[in-house]
PDB file of N, CA and C in Angstrom:
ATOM      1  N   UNK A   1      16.130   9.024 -10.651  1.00  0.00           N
ATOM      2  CA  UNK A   1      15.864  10.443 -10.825  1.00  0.00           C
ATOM      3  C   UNK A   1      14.360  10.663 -10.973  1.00  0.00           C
ATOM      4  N   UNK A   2      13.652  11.474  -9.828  1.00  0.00           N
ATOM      5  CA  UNK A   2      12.655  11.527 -10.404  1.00  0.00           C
ATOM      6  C   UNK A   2      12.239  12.752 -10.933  1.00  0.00           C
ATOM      7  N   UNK A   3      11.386  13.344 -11.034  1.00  0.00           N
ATOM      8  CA  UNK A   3      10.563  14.457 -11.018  1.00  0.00           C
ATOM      9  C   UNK A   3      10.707  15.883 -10.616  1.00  0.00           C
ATOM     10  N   UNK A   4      11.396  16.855 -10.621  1.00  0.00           N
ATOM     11  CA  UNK A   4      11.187  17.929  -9.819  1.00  0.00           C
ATOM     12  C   UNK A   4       9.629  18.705  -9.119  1.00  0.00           C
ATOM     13  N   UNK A   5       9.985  19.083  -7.747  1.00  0.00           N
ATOM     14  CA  UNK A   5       8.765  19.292  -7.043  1.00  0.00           C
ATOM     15  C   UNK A   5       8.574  21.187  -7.645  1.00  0.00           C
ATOM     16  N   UNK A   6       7.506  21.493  -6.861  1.00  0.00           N
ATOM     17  CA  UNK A   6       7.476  23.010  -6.985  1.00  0.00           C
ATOM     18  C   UNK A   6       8.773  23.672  -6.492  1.00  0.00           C
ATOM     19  N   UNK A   7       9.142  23.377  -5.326  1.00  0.00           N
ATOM     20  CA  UNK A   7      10.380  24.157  -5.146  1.00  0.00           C
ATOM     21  C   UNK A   7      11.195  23.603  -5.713  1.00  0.00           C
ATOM     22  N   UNK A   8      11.453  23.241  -6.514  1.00  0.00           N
ATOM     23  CA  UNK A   8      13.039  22.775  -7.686  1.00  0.00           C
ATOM     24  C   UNK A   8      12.210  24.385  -8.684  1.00  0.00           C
ATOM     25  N   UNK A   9      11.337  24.134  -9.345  1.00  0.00           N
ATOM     26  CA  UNK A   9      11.075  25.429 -10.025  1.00  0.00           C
ATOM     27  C   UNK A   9      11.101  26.516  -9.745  1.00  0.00           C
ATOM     28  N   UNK A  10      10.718  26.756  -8.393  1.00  0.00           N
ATOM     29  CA  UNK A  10      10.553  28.185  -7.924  1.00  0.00           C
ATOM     30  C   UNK A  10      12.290  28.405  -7.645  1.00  0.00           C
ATOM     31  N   UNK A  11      13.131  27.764  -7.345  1.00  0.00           N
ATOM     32  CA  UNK A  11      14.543  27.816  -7.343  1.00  0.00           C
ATOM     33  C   UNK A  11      14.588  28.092  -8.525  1.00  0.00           C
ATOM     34  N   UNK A  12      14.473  27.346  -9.514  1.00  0.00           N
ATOM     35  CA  UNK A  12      15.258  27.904 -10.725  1.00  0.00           C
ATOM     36  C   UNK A  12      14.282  29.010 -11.620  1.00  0.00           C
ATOM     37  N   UNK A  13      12.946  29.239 -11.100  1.00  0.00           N
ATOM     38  CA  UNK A  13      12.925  30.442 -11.408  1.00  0.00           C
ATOM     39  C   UNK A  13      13.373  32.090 -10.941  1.00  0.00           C
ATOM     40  N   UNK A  14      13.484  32.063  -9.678  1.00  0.00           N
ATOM     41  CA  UNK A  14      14.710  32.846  -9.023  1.00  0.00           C
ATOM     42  C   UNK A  14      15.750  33.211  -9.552  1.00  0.00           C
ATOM     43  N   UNK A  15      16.841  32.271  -9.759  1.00  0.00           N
ATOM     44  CA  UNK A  15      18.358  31.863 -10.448  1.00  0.00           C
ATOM     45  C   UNK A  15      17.712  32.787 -11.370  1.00  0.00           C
ATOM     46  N   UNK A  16      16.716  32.099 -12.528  1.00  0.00           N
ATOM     47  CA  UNK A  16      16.845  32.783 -13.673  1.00  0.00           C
ATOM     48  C   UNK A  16      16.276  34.378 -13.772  1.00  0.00           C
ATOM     49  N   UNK A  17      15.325  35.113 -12.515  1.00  0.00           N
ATOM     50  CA  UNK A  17      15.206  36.207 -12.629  1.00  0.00           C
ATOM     51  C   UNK A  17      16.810  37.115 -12.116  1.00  0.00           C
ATOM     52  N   UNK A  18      17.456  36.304 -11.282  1.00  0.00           N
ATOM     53  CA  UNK A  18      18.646  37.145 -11.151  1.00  0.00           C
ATOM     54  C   UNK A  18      19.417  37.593 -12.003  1.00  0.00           C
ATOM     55  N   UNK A  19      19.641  36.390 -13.018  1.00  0.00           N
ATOM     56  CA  UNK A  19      20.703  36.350 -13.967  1.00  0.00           C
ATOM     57  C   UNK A  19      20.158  37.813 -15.044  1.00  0.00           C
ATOM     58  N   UNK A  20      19.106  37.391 -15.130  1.00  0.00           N
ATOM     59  CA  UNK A  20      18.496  38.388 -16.179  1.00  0.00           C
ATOM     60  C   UNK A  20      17.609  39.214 -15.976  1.00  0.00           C
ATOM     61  N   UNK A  21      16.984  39.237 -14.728  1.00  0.00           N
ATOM     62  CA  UNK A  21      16.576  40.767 -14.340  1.00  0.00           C
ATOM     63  C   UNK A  21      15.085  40.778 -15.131  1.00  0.00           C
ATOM     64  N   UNK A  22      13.484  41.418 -14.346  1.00  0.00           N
ATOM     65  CA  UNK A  22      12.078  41.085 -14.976  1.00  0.00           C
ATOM     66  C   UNK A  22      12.154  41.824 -16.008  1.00  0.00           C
ATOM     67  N   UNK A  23      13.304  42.833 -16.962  1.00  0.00           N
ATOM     68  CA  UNK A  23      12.769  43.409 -18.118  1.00  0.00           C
ATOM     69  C   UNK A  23      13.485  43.043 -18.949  1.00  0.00           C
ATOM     70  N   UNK A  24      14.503  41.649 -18.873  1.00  0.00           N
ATOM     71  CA  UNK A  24      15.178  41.129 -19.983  1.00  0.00           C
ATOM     72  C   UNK A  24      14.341  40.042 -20.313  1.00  0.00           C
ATOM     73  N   UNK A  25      13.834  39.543 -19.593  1.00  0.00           N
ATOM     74  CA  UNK A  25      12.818  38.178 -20.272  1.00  0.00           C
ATOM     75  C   UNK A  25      11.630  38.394 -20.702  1.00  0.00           C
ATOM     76  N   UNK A  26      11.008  39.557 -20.726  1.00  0.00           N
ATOM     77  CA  UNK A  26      10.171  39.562 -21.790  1.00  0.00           C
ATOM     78  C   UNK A  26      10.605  40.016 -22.862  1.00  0.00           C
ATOM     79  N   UNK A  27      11.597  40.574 -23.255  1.00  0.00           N
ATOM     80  CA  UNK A  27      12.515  40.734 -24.437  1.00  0.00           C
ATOM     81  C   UNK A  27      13.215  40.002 -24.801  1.00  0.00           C
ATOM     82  N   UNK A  28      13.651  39.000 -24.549  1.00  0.00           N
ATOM     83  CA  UNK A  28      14.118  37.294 -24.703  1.00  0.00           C
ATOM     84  C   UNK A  28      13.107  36.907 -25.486  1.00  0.00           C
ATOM     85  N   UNK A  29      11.877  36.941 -24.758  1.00  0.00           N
ATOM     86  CA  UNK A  29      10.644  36.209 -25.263  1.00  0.00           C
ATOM     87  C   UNK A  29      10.052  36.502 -26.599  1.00  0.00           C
ATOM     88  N   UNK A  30      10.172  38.154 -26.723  1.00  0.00           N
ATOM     89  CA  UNK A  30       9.766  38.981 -27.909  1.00  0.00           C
ATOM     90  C   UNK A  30      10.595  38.283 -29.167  1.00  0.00           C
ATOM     91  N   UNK A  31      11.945  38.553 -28.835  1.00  0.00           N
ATOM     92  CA  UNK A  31      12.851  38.231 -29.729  1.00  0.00           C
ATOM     93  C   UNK A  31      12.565  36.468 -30.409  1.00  0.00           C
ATOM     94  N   UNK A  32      12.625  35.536 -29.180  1.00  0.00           N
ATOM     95  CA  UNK A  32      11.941  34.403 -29.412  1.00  0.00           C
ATOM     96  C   UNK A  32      10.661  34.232 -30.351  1.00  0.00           C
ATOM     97  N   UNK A  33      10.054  34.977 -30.448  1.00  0.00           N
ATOM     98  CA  UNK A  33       8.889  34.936 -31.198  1.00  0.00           C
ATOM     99  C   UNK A  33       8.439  35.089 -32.377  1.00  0.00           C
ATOM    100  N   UNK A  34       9.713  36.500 -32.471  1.00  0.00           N
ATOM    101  CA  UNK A  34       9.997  37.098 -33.679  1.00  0.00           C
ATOM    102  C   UNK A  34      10.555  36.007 -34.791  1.00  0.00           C
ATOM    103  N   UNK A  35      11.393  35.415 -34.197  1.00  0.00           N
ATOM    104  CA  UNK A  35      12.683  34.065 -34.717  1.00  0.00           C
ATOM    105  C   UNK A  35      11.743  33.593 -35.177  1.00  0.00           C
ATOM    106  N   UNK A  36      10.856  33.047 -34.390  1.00  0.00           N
ATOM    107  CA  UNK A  36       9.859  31.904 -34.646  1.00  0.00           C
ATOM    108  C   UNK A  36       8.875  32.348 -35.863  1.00  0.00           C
ATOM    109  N   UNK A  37       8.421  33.468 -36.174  1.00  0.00           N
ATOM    110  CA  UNK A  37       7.637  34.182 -37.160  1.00  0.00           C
ATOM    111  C   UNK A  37       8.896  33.757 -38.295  1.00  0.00           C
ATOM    112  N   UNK A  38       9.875  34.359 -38.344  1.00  0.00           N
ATOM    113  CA  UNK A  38      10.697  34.231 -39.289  1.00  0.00           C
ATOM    114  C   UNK A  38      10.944  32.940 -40.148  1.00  0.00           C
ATOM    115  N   UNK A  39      10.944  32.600 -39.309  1.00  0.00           N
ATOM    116  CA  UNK A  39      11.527  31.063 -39.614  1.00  0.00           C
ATOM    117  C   UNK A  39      10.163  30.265 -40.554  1.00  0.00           C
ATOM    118  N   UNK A  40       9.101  30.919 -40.018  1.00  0.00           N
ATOM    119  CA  UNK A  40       7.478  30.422 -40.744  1.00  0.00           C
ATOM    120  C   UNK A  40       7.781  30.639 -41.815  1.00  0.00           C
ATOM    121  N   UNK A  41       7.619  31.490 -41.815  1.00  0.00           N
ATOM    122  CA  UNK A  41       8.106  32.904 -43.306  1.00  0.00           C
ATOM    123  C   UNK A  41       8.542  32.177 -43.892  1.00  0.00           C
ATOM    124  N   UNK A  42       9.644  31.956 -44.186  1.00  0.00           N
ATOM    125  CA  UNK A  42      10.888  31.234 -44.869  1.00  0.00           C
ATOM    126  C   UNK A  42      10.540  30.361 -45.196  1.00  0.00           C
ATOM    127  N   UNK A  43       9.876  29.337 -44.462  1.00  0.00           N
ATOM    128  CA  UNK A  43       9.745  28.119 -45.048  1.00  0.00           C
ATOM    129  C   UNK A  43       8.404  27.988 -45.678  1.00  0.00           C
ATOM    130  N   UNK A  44       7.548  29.158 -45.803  1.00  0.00           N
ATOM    131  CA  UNK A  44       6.434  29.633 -46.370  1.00  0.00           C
ATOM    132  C   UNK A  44       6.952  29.457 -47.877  1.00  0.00           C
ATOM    133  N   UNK A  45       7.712  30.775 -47.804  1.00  0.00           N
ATOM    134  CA  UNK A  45       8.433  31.700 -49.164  1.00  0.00           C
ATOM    135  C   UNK A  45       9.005  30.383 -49.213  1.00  0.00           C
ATOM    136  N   UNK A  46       9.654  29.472 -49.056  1.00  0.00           N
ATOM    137  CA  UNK A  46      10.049  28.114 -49.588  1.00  0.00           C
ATOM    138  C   UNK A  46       9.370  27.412 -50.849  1.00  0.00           C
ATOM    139  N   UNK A  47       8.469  27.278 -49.621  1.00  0.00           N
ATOM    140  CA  UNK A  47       7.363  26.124 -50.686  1.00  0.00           C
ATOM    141  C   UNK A  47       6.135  26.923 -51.558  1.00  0.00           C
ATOM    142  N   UNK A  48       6.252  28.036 -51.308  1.00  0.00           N
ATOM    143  CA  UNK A  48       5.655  28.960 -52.589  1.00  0.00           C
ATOM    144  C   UNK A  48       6.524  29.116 -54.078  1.00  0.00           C
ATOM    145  N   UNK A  49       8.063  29.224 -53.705  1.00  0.00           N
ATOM    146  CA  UNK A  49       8.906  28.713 -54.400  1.00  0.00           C
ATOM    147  C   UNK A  49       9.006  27.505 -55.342  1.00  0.00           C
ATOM    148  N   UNK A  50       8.941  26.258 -54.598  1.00  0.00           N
ATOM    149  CA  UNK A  50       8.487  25.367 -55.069  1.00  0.00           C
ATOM    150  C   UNK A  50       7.219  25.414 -56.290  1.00  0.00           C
ATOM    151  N   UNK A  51       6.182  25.381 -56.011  1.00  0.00           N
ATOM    152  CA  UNK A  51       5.119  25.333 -56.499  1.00  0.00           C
ATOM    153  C   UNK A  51       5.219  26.508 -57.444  1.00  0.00           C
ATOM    154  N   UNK A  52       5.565  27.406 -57.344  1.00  0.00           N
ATOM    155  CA  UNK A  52       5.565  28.696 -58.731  1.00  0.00           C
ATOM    156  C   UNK A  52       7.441  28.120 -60.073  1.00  0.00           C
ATOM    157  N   UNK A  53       8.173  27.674 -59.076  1.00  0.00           N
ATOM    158  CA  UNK A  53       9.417  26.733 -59.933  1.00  0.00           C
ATOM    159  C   UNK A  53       9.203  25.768 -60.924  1.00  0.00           C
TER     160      UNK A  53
END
């Protein structure tokens, strides 16, 4: 197995604009990001926890 070339990507970037259409994936992405902020957070407010416990 090796490697995928450019056209293995440009295929499956296609596939994936069909499935979901250019104004669901930057809202995928948003949401993704958001998660990702959250999740900081939390484990912020964690170990601030810690240390004030």
């Amino acid at each position: 197995m090796g490697s995928f070339s450019a056209w293995h990507w440009l295929i499956v970037l296609v596939i994936v604009l069909l499935l979901f259409g250019k104004g669901k994936i930057p809202e995928l992405m948003g949401d993704l990001a958001q998660g990702i902020r959250q999740f900081k957070k939390g484990v912020e407010d964690e170990k601030e926890g810690e240390r004030n416990g």
